[in-house]
Protein backbone atom coordinates (compact mmCIF):
# COMPACT_ATOMS: atom_id res chain seq x y z
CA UNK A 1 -18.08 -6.45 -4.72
CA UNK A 2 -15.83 -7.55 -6.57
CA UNK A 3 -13.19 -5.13 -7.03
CA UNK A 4 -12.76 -5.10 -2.66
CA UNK A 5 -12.45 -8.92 -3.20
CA UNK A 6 -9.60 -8.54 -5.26
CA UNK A 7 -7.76 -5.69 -3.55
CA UNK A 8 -8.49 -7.79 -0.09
CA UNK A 9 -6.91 -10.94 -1.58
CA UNK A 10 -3.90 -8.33 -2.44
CA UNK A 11 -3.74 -8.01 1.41
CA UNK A 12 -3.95 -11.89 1.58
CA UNK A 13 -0.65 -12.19 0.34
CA UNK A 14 1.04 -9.11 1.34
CA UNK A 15 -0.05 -10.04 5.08
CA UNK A 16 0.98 -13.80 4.64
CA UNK A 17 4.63 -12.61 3.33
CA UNK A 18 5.23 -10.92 6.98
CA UNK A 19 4.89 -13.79 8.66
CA UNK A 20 6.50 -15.99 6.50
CA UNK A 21 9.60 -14.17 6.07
CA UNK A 22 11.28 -15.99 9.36
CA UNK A 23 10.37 -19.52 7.82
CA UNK A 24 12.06 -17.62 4.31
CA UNK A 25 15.24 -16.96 5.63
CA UNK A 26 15.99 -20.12 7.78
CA UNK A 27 14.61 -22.53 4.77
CA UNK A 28 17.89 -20.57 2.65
CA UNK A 29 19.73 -20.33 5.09
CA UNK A 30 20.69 -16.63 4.15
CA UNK A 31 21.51 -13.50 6.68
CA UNK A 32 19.44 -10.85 7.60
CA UNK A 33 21.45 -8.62 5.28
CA UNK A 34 20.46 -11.07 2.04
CA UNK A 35 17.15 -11.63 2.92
CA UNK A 36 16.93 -7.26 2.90
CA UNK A 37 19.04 -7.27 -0.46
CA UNK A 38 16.19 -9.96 -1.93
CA UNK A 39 12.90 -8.05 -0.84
CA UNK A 40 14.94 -4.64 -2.59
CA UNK A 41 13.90 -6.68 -5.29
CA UNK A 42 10.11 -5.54 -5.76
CA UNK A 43 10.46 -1.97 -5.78
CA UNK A 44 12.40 -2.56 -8.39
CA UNK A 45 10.23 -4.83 -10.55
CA UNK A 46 7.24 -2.60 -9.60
CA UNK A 47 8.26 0.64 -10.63
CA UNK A 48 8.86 -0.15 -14.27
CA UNK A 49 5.68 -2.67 -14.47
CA UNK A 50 3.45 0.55 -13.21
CA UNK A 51 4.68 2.76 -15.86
CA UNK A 52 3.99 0.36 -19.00
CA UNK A 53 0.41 -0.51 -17.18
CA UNK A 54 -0.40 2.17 -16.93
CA UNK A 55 -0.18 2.44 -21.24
CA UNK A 56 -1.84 -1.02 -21.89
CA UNK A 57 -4.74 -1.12 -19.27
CA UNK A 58 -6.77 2.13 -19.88
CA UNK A 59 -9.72 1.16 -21.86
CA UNK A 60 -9.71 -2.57 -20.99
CA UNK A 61 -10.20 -2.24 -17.29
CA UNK A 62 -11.81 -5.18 -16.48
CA UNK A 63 -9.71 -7.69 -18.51
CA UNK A 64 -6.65 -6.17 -17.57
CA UNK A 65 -7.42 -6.54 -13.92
CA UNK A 66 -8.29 -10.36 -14.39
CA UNK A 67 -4.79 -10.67 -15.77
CA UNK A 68 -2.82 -9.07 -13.86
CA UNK A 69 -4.52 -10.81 -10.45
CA UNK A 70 -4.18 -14.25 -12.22
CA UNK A 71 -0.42 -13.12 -13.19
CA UNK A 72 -0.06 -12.11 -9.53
CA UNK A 73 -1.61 -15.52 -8.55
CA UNK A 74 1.29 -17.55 -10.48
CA UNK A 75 4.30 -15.43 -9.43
CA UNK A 76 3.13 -16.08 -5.41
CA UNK A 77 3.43 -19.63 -6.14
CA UNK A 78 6.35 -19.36 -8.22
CA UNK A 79 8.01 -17.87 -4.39
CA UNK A 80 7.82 -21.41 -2.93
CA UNK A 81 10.18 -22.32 -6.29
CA UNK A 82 13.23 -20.90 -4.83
CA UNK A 83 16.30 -22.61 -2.98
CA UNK A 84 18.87 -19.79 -3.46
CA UNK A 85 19.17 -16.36 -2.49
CA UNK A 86 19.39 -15.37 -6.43
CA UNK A 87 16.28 -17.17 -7.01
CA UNK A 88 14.63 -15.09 -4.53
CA UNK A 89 15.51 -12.39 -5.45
CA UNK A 90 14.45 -13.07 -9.38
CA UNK A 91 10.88 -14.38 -7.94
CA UNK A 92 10.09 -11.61 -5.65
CA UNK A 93 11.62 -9.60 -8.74
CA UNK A 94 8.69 -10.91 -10.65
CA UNK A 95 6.12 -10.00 -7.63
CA UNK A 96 6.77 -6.86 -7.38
CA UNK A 97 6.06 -6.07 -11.56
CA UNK A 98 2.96 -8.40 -11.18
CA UNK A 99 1.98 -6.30 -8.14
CA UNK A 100 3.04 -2.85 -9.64
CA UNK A 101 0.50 -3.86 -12.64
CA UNK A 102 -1.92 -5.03 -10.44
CA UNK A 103 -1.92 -1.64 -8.32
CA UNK A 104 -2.37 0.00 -11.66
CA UNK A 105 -4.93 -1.95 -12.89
CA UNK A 106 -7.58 -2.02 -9.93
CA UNK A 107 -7.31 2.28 -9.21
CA UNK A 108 -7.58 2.17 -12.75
CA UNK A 109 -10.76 -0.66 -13.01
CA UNK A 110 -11.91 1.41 -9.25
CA UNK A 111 -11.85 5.22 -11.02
CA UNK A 112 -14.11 3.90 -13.95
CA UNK A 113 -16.12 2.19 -11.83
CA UNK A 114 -16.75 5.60 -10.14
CA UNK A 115 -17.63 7.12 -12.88
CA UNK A 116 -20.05 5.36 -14.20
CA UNK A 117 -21.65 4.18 -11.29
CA UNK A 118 -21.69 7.09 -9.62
CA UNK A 119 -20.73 5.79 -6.51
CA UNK A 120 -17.98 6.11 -4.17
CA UNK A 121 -15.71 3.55 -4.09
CA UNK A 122 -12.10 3.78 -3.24
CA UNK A 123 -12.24 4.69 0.00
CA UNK A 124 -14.06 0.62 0.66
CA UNK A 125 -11.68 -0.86 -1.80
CA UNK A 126 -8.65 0.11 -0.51
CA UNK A 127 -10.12 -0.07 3.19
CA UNK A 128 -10.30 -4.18 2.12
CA UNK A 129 -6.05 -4.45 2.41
CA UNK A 130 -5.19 -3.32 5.85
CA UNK A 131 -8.32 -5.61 7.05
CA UNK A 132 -6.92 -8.39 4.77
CA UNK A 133 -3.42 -7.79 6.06
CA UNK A 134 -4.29 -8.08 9.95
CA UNK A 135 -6.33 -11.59 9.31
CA UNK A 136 -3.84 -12.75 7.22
CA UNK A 137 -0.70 -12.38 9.41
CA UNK A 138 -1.61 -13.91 12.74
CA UNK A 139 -3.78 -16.98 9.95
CA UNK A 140 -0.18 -17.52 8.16
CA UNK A 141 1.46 -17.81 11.96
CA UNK A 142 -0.86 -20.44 12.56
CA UNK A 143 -0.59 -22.49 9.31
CA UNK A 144 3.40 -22.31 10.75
CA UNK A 145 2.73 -23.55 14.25
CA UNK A 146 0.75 -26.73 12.23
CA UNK A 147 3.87 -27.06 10.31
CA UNK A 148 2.88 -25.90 6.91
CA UNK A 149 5.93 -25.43 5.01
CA UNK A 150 6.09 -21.77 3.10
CA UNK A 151 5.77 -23.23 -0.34
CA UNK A 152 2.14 -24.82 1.15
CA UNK A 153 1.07 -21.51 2.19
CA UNK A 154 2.11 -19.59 -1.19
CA UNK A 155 0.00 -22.38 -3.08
CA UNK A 156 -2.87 -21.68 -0.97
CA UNK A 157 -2.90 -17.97 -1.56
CA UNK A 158 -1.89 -18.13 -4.94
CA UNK A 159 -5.27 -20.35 -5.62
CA UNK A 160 -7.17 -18.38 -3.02
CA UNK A 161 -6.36 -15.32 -5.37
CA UNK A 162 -7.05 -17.20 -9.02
CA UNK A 163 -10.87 -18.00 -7.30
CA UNK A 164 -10.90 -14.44 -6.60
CA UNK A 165 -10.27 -13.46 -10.15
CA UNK A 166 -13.34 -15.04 -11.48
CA UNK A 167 -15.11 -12.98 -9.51
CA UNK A 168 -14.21 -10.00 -11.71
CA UNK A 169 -16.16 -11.54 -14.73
CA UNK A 170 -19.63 -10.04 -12.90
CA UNK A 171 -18.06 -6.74 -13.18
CA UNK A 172 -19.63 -4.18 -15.70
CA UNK A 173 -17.28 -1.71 -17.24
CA UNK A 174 -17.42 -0.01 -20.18
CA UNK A 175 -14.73 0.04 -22.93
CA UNK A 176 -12.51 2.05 -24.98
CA UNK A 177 -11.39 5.12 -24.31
CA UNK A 178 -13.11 8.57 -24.17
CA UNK A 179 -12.31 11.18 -26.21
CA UNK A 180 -8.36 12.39 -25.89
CA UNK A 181 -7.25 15.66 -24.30
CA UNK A 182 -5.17 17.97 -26.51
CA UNK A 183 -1.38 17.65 -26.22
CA UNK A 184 -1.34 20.60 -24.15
CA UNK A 185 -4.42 19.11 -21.30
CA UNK A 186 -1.74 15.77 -21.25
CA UNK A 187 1.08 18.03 -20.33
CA UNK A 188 -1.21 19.46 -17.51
CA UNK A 189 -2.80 15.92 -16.24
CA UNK A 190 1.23 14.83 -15.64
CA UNK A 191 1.89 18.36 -14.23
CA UNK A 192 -0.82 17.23 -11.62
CA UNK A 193 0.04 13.97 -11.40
CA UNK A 194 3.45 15.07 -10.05
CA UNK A 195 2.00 17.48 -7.61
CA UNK A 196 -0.79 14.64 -5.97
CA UNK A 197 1.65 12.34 -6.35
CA UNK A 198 4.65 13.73 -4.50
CA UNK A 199 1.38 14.52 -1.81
CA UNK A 200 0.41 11.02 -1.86
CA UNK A 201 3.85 9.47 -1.43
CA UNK A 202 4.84 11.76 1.99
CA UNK A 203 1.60 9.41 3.24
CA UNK A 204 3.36 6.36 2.14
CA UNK A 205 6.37 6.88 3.41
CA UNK A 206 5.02 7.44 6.84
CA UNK A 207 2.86 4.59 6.46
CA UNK A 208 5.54 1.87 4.94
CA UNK A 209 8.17 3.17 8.43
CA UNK A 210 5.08 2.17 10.93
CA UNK A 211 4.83 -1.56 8.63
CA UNK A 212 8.60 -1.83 8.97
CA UNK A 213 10.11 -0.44 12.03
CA UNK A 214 6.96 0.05 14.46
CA UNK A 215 8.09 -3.58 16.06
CA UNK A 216 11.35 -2.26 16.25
CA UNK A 217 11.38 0.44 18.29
CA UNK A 218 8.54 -0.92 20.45
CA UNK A 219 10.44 -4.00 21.41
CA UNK A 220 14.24 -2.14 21.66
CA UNK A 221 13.34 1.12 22.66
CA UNK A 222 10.35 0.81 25.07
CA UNK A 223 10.85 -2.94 26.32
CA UNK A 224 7.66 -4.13 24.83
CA UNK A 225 7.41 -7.85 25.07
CA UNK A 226 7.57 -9.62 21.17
CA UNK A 227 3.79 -9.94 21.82
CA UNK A 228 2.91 -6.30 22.49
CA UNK A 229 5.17 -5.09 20.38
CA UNK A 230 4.06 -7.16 16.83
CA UNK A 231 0.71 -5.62 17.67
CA UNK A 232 1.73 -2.73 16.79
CA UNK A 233 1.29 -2.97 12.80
CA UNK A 234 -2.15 -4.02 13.51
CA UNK A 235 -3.15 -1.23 15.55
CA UNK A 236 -2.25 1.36 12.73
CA UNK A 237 -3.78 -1.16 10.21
CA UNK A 238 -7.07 -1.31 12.10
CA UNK A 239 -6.78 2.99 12.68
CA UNK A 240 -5.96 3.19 8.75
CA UNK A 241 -9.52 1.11 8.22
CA UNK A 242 -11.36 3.19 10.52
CA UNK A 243 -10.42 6.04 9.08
CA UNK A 244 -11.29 5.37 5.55
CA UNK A 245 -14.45 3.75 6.74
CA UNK A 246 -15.84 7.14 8.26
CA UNK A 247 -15.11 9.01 5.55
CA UNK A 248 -17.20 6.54 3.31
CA UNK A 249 -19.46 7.27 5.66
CA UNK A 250 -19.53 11.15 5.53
CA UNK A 251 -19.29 12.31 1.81
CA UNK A 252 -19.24 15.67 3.20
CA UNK A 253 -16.15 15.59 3.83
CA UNK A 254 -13.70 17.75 1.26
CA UNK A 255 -10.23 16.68 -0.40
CA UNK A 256 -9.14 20.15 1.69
CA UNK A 257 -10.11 18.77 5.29
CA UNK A 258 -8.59 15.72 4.63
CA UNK A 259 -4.86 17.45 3.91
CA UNK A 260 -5.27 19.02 7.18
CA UNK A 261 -6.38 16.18 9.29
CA UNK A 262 -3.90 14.18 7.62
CA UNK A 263 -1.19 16.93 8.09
CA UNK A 264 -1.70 17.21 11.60
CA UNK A 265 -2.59 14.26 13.14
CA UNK A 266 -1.01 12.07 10.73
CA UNK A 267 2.20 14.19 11.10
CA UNK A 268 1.21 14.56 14.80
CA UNK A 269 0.73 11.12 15.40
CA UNK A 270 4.22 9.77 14.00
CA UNK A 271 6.03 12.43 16.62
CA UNK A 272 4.04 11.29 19.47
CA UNK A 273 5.17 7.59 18.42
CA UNK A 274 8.41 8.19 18.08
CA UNK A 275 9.18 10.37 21.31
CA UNK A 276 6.32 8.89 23.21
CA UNK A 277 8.15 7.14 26.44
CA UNK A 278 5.58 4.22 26.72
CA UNK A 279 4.28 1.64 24.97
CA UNK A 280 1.35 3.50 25.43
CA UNK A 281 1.59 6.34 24.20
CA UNK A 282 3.35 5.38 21.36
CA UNK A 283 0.23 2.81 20.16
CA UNK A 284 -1.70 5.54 20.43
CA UNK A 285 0.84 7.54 17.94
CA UNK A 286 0.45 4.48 15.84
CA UNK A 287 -3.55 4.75 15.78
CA UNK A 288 -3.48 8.24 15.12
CA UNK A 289 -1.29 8.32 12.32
CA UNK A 290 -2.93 5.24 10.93
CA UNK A 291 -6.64 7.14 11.33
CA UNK A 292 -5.59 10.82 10.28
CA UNK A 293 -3.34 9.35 7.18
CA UNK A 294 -5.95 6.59 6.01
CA UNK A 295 -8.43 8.52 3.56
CA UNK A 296 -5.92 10.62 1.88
CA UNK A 297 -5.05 8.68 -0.55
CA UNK A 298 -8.23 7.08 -1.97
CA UNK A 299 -9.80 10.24 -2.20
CA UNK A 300 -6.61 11.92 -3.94
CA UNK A 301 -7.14 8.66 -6.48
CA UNK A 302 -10.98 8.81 -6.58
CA UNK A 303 -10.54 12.82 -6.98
CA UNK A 304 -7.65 12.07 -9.64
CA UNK A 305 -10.65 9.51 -11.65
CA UNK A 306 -13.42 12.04 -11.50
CA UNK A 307 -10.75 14.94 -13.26
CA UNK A 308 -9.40 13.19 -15.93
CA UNK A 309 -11.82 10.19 -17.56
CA UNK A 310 -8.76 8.68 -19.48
CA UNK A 311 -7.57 7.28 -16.61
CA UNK A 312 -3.72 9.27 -17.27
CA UNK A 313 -4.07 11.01 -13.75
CA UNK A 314 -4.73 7.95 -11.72
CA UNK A 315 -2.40 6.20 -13.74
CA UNK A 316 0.14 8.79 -12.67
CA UNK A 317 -0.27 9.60 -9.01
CA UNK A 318 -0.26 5.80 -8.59
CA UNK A 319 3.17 4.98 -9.99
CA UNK A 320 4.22 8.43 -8.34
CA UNK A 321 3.00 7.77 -4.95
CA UNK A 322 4.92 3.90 -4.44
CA UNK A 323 7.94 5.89 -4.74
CA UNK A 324 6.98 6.59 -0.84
CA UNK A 325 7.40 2.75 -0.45
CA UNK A 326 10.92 2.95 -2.47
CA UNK A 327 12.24 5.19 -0.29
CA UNK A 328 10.93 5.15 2.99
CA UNK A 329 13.63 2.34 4.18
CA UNK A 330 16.34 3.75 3.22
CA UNK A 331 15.56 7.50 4.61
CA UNK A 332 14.33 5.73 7.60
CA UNK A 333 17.68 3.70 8.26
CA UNK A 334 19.56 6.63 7.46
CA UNK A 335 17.94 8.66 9.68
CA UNK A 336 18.21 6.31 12.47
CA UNK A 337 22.10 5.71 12.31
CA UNK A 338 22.21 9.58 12.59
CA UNK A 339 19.36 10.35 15.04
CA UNK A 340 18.54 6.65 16.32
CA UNK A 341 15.17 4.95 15.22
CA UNK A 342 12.90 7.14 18.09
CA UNK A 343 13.97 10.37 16.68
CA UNK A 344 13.73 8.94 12.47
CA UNK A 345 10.79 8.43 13.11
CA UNK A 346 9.30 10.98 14.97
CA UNK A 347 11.31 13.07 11.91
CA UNK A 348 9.12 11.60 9.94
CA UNK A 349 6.83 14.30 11.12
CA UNK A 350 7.96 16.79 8.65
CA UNK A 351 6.11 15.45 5.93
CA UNK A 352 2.80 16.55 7.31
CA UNK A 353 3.90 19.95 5.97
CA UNK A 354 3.39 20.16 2.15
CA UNK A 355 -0.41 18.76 3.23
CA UNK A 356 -0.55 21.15 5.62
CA UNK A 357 0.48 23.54 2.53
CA UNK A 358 -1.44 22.16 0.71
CA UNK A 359 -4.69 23.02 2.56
CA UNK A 360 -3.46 26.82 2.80
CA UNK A 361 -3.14 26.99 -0.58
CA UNK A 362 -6.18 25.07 -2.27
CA UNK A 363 -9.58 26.08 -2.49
CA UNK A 364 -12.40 25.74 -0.96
């Protein structure tokens, strides 16, 4: 289908820029310390792109998704471009606002999808990233060993994802707009979109720490080998699939259930990571978190779509949600110079609670 195509070739890149980051940094020549200042760079071009996208795409779904994956397309390429830090910085600048619009623009495309098909979708379509993500990684290591330079590899994604594009023109979604909600409904919708949101992003912070510093604390604080301990992304990746996969499977399964399994295994699952004393034990924190988090936040999305036909509620959980991915660094570091990495993390924890509140309090 082609809106899984699209948000696996998202993965593609996202997967490819993991592994190429090593070959980034020694082709500049640049620290550890610039290469982190560059990459704060597409947060920030995201944030703002979400929030006009979010204006221009409802109603025009489908070409709005062809655009932004084709606009995506050029600014990968336009990566391989840069020979200074500053130039980096300004092209992963321009990433992150054709990614932000992107994100945007396929929950948007997904939700209407849903409704007029009828069928369940987001839970497949955003099961297609993490499964892009772990092929892509270990594929980009190997274009490295054969000495493919990085701006090779961007090229090759960057086309990879303009084929990908075309496949969106056998996708049949209506147009225009439905009938508007009064001024007061709008001033509910956001109301909601603030509460699912703020939900949503406690999953993504969780989720971006075990991306980022999973490695980490395998290899420094458990003496994992670099082997072992790079596998760890991949095993929370392949639990996060898994998870979203079964709930596909069992439609049965309510928005209420899924706050508490999330809650307390995804919660659980972090602490066990963190404080587990093994490599172990802490994979299998990694796989439980990855599992119990996974099909929150497709069905808060496809729930958000099936509320609110104008497409204002998915728009707004989305852009509310990556600010999980905004600030989960920067609690996470902090946390760690105070507690040390083990104990940030397994802090982490905490944010199980408002979905664990969140099943108390909503109904059946």
């Amino acid at each position: 289908m082609p809106l899984i195509a699209v948000c696996a070739v998202w993965g593609v890149f996202w997967g490819s820029w993991s592994a190429l980051l090593p070959a980034i940094k020694q082709d500049l020549g640049i620290s550890a310390g610039d290469l982190g200042l560059a990459l704060s760079a597409v947060p920030l071009g995201a944030v703002p792109a979400m929030a006009l996208a979010g204006r221009l795409v409802r109603g025009k779904e489908r070409t709005a998704l062809m655009a932004t994956t084709v606009l995506f397309a050029l600014s990968v390429t336009g990566i391989g471009l840069a020979g200074t830090l500053w130039q980096l910085a300004l092209a992963l600048l321009v990433v992150g606002a054709a990614s932000g619009a992107l994100d945007i623009a396929l929950n948007l495309a997904t939700g209407r999808a849903e409704r007029e098909t009828g069928r369940r979708l987001f839970q497949p379509v955003h099961a297609a990233f993490p499964v892009a993500v772990i092929v892509a990684a270990p594929a980009t290591g190997l274009a490295r060993s054969l000495d493919l330079d990085v701006a090779t590899v961007l090229v090759a994604i960057g086309l990879l994802v303009i084929a990908t594009s075309l496949s969106l023109l056998t996708l049949t979604l209506g147009r225009g707009l439905p009938e508007t909600s009064a001024e007061t409904d709008k001033r509910a919708l956001w109301g909601s979109a603030i509460v699912i949101g703020t939900l949503a992003a406690c999953v993504l912070v969780i989720e971006n720490s075990v991306e980022q510093w999973s490695v980490l604390l395998l290899e420094e604080h458990r003496g994992a080998t670099p082997l072992v301990s790079s596998a760890a992304p991949s095993v929370y990746m392949a639990a996060l699939t898994v998870g979203r996969l079964i709930v596909q499977a069992l439609p049965q399964v309510s928005l209420r259930v899924l706050y508490l399994v999330a809650g307390l295994g995804g919660g659980g699952g972090i602490v066990l990571a963190g404080l587990g004393g093994s490599v172990p034990i802490s994979m299998i924190g990694f796989g439980l978190t990855g599992l119990a988090l996974g099909p929150l936040v497709p069905a808060l999305l496809s729930r958000a779509a099936a509320d609110d036909s104008s497409g204002t509620l998915v728009w707004g959980v989305s852009t509310i949600s990556y600010t999980g991915f905004v600030v989960s660094p920067l609690l996470v570091a902090g946390l760690s110079g105070w507690l040390g990495l083990p104990a940030a993390l397994a802090a982490l924890g905490l944010l199980g609670l408002p979905l664990l509140g969140r099943f108390a309090v909503q109904r059946q």
